[in-house]
C-alpha atoms as a PDB file:
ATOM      1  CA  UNK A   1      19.573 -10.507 -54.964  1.00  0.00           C
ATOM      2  CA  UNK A   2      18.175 -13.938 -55.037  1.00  0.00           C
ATOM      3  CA  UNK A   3      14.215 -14.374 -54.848  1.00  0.00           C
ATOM      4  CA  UNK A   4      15.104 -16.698 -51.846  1.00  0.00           C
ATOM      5  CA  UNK A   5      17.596 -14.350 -49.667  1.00  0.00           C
ATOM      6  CA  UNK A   6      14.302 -11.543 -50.606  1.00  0.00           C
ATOM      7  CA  UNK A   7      12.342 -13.907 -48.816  1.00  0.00           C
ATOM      8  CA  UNK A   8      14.797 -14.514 -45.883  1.00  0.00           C
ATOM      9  CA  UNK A   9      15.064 -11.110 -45.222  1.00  0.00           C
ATOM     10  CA  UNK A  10      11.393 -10.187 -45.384  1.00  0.00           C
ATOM     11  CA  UNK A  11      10.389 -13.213 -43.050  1.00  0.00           C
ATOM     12  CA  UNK A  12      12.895 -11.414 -40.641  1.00  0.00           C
ATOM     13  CA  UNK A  13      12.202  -8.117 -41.105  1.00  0.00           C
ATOM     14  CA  UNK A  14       8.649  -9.126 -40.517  1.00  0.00           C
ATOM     15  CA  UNK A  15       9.601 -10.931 -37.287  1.00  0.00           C
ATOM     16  CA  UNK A  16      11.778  -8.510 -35.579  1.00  0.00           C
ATOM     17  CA  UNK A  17       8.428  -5.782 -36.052  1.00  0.00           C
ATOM     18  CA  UNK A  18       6.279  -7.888 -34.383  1.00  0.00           C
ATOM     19  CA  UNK A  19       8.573  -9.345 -31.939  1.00  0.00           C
ATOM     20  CA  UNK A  20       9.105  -4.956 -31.063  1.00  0.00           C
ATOM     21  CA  UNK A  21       5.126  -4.166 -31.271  1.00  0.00           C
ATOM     22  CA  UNK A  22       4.214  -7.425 -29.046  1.00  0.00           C
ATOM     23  CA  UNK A  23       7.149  -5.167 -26.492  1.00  0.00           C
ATOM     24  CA  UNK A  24       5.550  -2.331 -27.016  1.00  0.00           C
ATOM     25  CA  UNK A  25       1.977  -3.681 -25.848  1.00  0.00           C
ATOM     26  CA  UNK A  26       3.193  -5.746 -23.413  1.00  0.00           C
ATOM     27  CA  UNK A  27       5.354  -2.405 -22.041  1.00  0.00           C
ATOM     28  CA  UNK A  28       2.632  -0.453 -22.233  1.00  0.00           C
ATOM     29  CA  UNK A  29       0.231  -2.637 -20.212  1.00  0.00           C
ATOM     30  CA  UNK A  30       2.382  -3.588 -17.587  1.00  0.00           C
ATOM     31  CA  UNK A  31       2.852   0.280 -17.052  1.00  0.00           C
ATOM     32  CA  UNK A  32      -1.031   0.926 -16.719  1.00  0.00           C
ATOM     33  CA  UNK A  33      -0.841  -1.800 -13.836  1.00  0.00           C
ATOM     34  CA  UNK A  34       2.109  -0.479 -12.360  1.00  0.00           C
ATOM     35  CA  UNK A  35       0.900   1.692  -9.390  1.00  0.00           C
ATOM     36  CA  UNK A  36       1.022   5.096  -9.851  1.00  0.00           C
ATOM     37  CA  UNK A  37       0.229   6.452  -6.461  1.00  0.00           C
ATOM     38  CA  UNK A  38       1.879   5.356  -2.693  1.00  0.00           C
ATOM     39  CA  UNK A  39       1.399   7.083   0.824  1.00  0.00           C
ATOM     40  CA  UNK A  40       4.767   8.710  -0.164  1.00  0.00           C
ATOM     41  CA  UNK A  41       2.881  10.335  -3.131  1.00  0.00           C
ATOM     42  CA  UNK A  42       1.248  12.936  -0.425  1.00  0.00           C
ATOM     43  CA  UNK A  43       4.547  14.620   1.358  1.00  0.00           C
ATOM     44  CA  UNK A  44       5.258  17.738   2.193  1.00  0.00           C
ATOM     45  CA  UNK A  45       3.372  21.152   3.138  1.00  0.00           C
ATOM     46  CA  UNK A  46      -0.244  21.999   1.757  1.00  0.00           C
ATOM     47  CA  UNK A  47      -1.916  24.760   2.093  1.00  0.00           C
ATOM     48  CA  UNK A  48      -5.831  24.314   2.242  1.00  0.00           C
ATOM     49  CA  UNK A  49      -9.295  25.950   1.863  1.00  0.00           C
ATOM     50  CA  UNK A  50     -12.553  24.125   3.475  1.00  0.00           C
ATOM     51  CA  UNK A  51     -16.074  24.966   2.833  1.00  0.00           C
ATOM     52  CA  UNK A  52     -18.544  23.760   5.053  1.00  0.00           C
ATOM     53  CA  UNK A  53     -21.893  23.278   6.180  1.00  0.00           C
ATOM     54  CA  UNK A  54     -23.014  21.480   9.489  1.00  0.00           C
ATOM     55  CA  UNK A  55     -26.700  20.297   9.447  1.00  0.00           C
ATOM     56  CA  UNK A  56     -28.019  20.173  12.853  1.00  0.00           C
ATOM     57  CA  UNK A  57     -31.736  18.736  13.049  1.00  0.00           C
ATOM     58  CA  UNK A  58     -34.518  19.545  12.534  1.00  0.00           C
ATOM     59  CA  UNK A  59     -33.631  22.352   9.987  1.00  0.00           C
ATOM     60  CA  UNK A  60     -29.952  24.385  11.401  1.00  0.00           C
ATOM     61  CA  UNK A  61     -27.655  24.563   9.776  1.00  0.00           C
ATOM     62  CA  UNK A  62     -24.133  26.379   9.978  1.00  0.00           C
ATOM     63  CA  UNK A  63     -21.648  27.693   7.715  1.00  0.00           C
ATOM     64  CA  UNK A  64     -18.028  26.811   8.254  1.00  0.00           C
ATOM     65  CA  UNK A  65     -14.859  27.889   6.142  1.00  0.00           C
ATOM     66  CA  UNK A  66     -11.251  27.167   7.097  1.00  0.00           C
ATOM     67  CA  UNK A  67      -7.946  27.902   6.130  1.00  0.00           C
ATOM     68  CA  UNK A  68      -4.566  26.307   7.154  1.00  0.00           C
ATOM     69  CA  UNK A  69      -1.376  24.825   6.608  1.00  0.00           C
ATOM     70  CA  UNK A  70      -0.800  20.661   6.493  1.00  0.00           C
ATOM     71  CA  UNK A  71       2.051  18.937   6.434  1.00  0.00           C
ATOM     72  CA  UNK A  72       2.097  15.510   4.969  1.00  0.00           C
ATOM     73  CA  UNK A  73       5.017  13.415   6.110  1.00  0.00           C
ATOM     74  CA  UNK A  74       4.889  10.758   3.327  1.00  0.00           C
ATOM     75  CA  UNK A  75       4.484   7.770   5.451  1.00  0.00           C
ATOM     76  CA  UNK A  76       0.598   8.106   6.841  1.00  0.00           C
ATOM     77  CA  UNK A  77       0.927  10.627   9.218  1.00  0.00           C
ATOM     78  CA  UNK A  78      -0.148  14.628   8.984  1.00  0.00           C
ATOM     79  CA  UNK A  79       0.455  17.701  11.346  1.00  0.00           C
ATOM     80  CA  UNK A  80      -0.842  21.659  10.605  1.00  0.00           C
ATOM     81  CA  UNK A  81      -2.291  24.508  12.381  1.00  0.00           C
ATOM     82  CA  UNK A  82      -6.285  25.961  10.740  1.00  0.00           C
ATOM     83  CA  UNK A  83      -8.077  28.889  11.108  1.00  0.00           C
ATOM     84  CA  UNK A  84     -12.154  27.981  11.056  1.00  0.00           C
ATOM     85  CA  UNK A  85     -14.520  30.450  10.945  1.00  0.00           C
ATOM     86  CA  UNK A  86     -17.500  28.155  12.887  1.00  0.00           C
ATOM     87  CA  UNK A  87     -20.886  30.408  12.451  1.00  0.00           C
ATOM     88  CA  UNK A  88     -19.169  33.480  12.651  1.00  0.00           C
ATOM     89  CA  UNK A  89     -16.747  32.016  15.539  1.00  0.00           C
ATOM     90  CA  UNK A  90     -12.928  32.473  14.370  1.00  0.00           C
ATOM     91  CA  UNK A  91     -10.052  30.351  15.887  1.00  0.00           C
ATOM     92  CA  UNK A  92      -7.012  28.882  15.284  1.00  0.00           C
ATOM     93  CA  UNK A  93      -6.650  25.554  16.253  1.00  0.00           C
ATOM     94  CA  UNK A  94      -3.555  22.802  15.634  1.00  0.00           C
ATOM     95  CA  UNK A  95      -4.297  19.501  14.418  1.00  0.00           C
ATOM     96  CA  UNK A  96      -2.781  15.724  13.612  1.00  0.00           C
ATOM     97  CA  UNK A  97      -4.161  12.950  11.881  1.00  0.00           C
ATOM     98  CA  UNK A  98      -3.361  10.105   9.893  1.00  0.00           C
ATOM     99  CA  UNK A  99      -3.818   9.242   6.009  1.00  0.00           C
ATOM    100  CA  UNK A 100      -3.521   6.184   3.869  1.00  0.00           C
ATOM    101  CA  UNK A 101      -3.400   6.333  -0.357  1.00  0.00           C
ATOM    102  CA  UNK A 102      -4.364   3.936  -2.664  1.00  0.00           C
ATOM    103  CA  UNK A 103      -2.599   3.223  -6.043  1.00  0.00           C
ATOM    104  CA  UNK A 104      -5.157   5.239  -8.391  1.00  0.00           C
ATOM    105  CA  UNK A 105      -4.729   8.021  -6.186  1.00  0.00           C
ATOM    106  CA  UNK A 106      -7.445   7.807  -3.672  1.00  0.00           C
ATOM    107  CA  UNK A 107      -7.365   7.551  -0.421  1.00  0.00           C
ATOM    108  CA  UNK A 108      -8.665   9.091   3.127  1.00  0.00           C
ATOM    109  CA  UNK A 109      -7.437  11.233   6.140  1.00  0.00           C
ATOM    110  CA  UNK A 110      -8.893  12.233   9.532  1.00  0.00           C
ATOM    111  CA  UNK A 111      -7.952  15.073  11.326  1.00  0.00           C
ATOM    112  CA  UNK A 112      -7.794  15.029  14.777  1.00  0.00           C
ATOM    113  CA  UNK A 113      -8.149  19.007  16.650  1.00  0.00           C
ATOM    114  CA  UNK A 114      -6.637  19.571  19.893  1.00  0.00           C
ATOM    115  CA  UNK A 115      -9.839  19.305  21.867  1.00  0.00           C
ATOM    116  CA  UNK A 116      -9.828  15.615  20.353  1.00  0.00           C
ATOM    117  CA  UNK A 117     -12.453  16.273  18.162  1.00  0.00           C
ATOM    118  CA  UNK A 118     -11.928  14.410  15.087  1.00  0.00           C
ATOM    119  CA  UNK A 119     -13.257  14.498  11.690  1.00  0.00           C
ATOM    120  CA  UNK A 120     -13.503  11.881   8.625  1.00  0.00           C
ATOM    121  CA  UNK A 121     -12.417  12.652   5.050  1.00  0.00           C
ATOM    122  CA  UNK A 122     -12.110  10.920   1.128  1.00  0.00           C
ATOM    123  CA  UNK A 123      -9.437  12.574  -0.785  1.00  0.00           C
ATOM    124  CA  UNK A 124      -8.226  12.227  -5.103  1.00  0.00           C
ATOM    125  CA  UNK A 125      -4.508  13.328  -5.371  1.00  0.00           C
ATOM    126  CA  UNK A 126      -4.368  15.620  -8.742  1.00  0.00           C
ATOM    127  CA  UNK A 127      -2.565  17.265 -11.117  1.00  0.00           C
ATOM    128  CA  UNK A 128       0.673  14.770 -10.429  1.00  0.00           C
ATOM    129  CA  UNK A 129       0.600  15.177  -6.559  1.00  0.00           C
ATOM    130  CA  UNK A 130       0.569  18.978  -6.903  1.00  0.00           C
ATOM    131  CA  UNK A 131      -3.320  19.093  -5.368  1.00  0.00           C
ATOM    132  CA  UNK A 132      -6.024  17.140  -3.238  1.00  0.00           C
ATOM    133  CA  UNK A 133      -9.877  17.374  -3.365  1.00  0.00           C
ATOM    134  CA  UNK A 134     -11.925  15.990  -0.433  1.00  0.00           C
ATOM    135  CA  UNK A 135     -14.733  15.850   0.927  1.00  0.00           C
ATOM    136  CA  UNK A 136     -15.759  15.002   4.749  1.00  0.00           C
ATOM    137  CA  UNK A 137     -17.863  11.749   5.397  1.00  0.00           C
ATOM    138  CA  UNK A 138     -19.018  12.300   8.791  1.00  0.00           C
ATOM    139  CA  UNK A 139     -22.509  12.175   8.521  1.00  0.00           C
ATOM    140  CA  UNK A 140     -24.357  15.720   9.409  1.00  0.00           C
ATOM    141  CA  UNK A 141     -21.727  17.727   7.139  1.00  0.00           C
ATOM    142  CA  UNK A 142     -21.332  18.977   3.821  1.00  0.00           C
ATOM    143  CA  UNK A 143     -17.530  19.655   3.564  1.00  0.00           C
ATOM    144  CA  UNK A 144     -15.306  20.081   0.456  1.00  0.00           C
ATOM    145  CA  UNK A 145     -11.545  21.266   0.648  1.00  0.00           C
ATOM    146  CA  UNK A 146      -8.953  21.814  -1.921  1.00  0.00           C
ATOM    147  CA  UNK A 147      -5.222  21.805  -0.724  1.00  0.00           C
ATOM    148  CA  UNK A 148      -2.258  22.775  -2.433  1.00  0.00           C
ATOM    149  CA  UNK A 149       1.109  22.259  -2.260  1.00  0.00           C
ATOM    150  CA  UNK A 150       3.527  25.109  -1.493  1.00  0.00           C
END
């Protein structure tokens, strides 16, 4: 083999690397921009645990836990049934709401009860859509809730 074909050949051996690493990179960033979470991330049926506390001034307050069943229909909107245990007060109560996701997997809900109370929350989609952590952020509350897909 000729010193110049060598040459040739390593000039385009060199080229077609970098021409695949500059792919690479350029793959690779476009698929940290490309969104990895949508309102039809959240679907389906969730169970859920609440803990809560509601501060009532000057110095109440009272402890609340709830458990229930959601159902997130992958296009904003929510439906379930929850059992709260209010102070030491148990019902069962159905509710409705509405949610919106953002693409890095944040995103809100509120929860509307049948006596048309509603309530505020933040949520983080984890664990590739299989849970959701929130918190409530109506003021007077200290709420955090875990739901789970079934």
């Amino acid at each position: 083999m000729s010193v110049k074909l060598f040459t040739v050949l390593t000039i385009m051996v060199a080229a077609a690397m970098t021409a695949a690493a500059q792919t690479r990179a350029t793959t690779k960033e476009s698929a940290s921009l490309t969104p990895r979470c949508t309102v039809r991330s959240l679907a389906g049926n969730f169970g859920l645990t609440v803990t809560a506390t509601n501060i009532v001034p000057p110095s109440t307050s009272i402890p609340i836990v709830s458990v229930g069943l959601v159902n997130f229909d992958g296009a904003g909107s929510l439906t379930g049934a929850v059992t709260t245990s209010f102070g030491g007060f148990v019902g069962t109560d159905s509710i409705t709401g509405s949610y919106t996701i953002e693409s890095n997997c944040t995103g809100t809900f509120s929860v509307t009860f049948s006596n048309g109370f509603t309530i505020n929350h933040n949520l983080v989609i984890v664990d590739e859509g299989k849970e959701i952590d929130f918190i409530q952020t109506d003021q007077g509350t200290v709420t955090t809730g875990r739901a789970r897909r079934q």
